[in-house]
PDB file of N, CA and C in Angstrom:
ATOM      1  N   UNK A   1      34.294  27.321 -20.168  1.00  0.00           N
ATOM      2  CA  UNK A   1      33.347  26.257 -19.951  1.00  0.00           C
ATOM      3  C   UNK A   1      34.092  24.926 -20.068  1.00  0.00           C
ATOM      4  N   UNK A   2      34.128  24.146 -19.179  1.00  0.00           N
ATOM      5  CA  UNK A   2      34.723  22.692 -18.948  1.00  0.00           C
ATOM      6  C   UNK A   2      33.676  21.838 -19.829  1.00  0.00           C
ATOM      7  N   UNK A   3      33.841  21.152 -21.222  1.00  0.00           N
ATOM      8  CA  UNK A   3      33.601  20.185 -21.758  1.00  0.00           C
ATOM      9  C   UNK A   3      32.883  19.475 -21.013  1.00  0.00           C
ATOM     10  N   UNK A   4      34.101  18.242 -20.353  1.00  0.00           N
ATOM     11  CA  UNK A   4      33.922  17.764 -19.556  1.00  0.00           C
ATOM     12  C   UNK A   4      32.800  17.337 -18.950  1.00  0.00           C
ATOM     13  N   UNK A   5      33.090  18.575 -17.795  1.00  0.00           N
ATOM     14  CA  UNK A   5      32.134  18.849 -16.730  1.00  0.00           C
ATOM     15  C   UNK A   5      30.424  18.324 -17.282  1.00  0.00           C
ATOM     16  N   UNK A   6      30.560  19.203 -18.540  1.00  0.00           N
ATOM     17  CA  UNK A   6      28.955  19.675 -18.796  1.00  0.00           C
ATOM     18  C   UNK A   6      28.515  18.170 -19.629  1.00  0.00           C
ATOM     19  N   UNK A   7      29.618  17.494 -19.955  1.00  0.00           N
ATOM     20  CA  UNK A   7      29.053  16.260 -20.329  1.00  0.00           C
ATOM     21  C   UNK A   7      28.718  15.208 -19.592  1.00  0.00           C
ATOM     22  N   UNK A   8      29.711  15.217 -18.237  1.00  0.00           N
ATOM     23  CA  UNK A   8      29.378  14.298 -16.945  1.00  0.00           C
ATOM     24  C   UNK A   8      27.813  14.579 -16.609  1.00  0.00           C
ATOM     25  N   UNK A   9      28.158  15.879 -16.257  1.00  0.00           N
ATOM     26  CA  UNK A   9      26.453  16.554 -15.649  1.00  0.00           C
ATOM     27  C   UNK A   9      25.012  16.021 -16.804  1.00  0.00           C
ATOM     28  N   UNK A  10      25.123  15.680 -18.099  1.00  0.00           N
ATOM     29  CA  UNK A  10      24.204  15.655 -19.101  1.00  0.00           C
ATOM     30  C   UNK A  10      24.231  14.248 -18.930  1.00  0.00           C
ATOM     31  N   UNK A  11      25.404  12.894 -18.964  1.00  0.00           N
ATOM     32  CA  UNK A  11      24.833  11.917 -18.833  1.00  0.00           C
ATOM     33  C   UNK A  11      24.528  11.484 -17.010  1.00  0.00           C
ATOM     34  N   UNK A  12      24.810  12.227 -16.082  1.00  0.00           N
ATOM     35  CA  UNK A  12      24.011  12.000 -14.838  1.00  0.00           C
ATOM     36  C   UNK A  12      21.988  11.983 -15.095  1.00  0.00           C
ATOM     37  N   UNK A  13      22.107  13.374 -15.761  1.00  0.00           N
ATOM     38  CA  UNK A  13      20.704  14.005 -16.082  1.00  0.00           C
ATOM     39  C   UNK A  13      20.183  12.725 -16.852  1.00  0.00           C
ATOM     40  N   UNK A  14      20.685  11.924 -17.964  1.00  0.00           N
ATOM     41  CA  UNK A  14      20.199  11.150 -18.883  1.00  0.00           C
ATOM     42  C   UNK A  14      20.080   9.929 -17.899  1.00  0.00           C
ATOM     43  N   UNK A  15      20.890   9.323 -17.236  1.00  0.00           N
ATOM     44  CA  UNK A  15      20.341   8.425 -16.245  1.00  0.00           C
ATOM     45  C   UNK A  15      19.342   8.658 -15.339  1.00  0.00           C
ATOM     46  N   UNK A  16      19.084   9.511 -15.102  1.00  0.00           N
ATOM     47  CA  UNK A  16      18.313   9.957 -13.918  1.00  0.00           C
ATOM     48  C   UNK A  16      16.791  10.123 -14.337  1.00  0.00           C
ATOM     49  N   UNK A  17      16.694  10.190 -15.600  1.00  0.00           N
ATOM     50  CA  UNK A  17      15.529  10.343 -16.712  1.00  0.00           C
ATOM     51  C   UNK A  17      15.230   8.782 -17.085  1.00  0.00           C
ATOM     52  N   UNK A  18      16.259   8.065 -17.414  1.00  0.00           N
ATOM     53  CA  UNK A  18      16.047   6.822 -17.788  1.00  0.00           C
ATOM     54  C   UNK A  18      15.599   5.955 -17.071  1.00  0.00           C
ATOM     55  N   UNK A  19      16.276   6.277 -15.786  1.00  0.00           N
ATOM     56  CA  UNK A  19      15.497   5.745 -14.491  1.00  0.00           C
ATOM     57  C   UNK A  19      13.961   5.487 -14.109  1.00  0.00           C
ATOM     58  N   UNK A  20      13.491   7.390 -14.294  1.00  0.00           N
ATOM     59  CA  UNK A  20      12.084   7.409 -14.029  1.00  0.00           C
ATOM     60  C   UNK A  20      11.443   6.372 -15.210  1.00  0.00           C
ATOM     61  N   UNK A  21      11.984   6.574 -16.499  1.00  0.00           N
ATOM     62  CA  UNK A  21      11.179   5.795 -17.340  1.00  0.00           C
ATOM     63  C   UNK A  21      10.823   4.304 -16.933  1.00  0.00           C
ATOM     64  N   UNK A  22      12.158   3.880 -16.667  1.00  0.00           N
ATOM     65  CA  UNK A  22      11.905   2.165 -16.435  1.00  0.00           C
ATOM     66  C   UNK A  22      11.012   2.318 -15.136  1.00  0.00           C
ATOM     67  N   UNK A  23      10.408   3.466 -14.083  1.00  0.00           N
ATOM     68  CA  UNK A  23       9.740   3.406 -13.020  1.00  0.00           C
ATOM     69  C   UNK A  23       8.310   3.123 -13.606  1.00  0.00           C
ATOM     70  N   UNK A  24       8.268   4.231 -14.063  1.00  0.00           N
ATOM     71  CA  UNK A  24       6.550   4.464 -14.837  1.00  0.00           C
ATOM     72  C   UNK A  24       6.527   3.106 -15.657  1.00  0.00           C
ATOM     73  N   UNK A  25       7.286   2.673 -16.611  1.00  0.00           N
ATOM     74  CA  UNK A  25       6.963   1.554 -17.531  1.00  0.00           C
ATOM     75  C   UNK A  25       6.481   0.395 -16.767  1.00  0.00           C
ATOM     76  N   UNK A  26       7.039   0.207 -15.649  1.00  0.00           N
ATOM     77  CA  UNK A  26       7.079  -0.755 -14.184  1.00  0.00           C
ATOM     78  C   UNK A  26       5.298  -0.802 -13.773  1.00  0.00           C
ATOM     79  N   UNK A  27       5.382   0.704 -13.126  1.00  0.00           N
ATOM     80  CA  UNK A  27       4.005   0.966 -12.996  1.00  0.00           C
ATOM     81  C   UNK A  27       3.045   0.551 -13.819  1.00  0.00           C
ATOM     82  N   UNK A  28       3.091   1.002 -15.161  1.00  0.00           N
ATOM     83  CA  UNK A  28       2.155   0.743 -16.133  1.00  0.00           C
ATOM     84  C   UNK A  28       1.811  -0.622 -16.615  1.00  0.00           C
ATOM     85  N   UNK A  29       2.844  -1.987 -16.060  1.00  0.00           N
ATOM     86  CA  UNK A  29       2.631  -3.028 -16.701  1.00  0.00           C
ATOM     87  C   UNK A  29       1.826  -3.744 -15.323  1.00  0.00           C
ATOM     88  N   UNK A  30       2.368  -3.077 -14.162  1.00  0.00           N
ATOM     89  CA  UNK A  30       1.664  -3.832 -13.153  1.00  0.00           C
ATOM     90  C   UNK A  30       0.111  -3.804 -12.875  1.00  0.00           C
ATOM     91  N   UNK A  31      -0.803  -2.621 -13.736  1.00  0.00           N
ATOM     92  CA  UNK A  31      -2.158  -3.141 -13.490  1.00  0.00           C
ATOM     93  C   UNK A  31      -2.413  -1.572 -12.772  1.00  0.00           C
ATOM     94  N   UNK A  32      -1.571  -0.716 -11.854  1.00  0.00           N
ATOM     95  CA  UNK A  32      -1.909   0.443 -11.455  1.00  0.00           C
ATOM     96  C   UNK A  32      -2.395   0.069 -10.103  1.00  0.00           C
ATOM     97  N   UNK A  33      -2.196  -1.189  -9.156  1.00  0.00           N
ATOM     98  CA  UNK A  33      -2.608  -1.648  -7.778  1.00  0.00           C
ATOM     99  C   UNK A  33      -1.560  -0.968  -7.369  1.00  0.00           C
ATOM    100  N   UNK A  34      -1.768  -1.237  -5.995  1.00  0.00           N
ATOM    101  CA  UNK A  34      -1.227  -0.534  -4.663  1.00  0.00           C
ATOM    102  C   UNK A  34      -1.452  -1.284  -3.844  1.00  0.00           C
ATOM    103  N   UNK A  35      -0.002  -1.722  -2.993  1.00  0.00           N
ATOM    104  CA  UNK A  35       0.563  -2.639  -2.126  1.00  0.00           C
ATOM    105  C   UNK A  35      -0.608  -2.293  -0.904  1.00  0.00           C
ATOM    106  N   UNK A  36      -1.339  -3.156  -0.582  1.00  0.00           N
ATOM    107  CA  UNK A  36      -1.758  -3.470   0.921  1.00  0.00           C
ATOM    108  C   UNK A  36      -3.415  -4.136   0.379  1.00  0.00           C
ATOM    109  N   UNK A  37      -4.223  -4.107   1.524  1.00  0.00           N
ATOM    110  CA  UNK A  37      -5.669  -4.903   1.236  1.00  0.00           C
ATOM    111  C   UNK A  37      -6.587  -4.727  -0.075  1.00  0.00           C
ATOM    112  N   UNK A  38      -6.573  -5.086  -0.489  1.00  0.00           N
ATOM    113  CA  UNK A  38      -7.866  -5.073  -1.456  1.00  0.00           C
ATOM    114  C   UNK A  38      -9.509  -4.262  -1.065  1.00  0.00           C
ATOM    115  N   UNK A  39      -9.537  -3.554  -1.428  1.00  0.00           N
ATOM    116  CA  UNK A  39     -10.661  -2.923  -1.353  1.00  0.00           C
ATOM    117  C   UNK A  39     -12.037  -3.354  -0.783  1.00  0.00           C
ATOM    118  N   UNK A  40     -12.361  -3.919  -1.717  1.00  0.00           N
ATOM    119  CA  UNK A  40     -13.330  -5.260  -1.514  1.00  0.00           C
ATOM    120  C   UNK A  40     -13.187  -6.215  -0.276  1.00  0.00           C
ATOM    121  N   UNK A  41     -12.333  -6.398   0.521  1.00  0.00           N
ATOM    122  CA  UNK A  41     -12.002  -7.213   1.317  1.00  0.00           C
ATOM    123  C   UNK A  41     -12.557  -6.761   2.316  1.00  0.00           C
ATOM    124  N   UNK A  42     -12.403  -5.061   2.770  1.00  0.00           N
ATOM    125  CA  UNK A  42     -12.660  -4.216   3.881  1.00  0.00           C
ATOM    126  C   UNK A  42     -14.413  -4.619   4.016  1.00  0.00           C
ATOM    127  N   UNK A  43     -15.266  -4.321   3.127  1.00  0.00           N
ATOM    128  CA  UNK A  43     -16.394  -4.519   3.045  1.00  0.00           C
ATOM    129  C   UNK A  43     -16.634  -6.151   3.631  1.00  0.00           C
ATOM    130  N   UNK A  44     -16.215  -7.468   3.146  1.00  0.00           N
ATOM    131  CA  UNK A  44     -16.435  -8.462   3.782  1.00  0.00           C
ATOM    132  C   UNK A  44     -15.752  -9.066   4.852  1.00  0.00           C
ATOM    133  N   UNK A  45     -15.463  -8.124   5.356  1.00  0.00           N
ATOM    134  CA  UNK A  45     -14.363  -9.071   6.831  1.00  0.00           C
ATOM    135  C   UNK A  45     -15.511  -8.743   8.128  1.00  0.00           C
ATOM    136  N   UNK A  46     -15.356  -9.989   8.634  1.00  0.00           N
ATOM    137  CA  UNK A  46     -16.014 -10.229   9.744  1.00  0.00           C
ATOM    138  C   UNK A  46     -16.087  -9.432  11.085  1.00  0.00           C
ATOM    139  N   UNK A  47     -14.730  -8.547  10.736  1.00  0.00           N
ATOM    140  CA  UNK A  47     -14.411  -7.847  11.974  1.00  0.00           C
ATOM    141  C   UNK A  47     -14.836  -6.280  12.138  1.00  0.00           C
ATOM    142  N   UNK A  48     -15.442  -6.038  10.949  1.00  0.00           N
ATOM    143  CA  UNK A  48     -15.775  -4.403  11.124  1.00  0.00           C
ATOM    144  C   UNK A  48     -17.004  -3.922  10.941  1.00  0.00           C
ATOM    145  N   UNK A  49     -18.038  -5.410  11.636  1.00  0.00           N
ATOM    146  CA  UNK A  49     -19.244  -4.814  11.966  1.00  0.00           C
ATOM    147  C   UNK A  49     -20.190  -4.688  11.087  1.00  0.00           C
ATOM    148  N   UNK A  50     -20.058  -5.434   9.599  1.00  0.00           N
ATOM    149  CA  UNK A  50     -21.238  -5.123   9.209  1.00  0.00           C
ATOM    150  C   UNK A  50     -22.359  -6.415   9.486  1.00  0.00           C
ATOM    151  N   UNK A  51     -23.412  -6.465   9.057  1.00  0.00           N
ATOM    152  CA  UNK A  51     -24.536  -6.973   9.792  1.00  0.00           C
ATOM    153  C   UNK A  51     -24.558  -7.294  11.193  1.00  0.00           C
ATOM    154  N   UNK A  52     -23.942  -6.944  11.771  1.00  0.00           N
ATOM    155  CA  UNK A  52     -24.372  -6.441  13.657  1.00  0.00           C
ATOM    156  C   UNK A  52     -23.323  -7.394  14.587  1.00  0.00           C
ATOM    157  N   UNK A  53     -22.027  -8.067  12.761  1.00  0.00           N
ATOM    158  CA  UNK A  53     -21.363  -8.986  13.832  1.00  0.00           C
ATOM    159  C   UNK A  53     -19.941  -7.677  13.680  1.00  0.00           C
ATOM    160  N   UNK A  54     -19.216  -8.298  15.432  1.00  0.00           N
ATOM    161  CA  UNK A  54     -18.744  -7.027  15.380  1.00  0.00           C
ATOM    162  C   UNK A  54     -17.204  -7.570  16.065  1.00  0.00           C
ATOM    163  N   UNK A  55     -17.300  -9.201  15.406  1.00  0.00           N
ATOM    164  CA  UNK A  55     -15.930 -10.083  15.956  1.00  0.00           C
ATOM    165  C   UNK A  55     -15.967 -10.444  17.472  1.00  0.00           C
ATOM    166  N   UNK A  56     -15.011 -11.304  17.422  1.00  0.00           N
ATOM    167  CA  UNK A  56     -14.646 -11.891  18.829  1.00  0.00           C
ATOM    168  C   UNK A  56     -14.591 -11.056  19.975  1.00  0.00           C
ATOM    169  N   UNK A  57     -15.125 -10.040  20.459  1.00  0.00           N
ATOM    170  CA  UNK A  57     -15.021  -9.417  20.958  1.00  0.00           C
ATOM    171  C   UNK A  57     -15.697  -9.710  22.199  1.00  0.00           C
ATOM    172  N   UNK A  58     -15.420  -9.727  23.636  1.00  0.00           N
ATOM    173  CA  UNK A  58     -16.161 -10.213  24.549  1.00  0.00           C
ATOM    174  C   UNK A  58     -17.004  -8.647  24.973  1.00  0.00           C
ATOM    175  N   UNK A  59     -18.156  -8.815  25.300  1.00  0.00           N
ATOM    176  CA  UNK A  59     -18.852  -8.251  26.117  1.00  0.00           C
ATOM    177  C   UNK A  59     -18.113  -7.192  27.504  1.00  0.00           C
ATOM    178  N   UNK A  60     -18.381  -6.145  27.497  1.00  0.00           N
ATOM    179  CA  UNK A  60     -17.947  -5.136  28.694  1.00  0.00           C
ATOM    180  C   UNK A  60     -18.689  -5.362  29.602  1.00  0.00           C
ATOM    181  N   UNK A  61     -19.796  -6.208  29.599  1.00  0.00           N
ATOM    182  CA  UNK A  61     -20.798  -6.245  30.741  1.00  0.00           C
ATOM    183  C   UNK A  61     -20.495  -7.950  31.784  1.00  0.00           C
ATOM    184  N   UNK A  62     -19.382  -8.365  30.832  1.00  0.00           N
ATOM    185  CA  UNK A  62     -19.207  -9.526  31.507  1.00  0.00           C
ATOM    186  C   UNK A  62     -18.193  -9.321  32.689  1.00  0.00           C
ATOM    187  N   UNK A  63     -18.387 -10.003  33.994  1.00  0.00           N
ATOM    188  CA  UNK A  63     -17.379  -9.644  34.977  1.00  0.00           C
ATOM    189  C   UNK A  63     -15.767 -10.757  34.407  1.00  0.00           C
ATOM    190  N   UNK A  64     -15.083 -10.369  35.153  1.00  0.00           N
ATOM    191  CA  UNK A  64     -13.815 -11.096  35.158  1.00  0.00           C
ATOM    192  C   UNK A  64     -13.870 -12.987  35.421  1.00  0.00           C
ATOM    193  N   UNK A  65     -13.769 -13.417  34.289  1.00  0.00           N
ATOM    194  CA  UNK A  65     -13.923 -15.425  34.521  1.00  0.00           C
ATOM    195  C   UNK A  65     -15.184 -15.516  34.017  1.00  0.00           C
ATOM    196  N   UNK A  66     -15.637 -14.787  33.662  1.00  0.00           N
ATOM    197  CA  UNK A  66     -17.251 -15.519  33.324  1.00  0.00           C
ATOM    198  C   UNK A  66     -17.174 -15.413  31.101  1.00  0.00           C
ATOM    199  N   UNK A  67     -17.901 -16.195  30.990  1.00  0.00           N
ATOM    200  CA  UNK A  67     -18.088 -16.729  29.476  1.00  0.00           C
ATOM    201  C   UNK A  67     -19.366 -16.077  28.891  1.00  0.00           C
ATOM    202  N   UNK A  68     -19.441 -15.758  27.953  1.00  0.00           N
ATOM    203  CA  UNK A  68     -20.980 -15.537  27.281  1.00  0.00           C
ATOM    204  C   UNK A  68     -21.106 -16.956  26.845  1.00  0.00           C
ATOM    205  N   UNK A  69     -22.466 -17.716  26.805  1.00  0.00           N
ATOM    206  CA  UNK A  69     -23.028 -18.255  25.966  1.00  0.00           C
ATOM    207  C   UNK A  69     -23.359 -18.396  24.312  1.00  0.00           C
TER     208      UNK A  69
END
């Protein structure tokens, strides 16, 4: 059995452990969010239709050059 060896391999393992820790500790101080929109936001945005507005969206019934009112 190579000394050595088995001690390189044990402090790889010990970094590799120490690592995850400082990950999770990371995690745990930040609040437990997750990178992108806010939840709450989806519900009030103008664009996904709730109370019957359904955004800038022009009309399919309009021909080509013409405007809605």
């Amino acid at each position: 059995m190579d000394l050595e060896r088995v001690l390189a391999e044990l402090r790889k393992e010990r970094d590799a452990i120490e690592s995850a820790i400082f990950s999770l500790e990371r995690l745990g101080r930040s609040g437990n969010t997750s990178p992108g929109r806010h939840p709450g936001l989806a519900a009030k945005s103008p664009t996904n239709g709730v109370n019957g507005n359904h955004g800038n969206h022009r009309s399919a019934s309009l021909a080509p050059g013409e405007e809605s009112s």
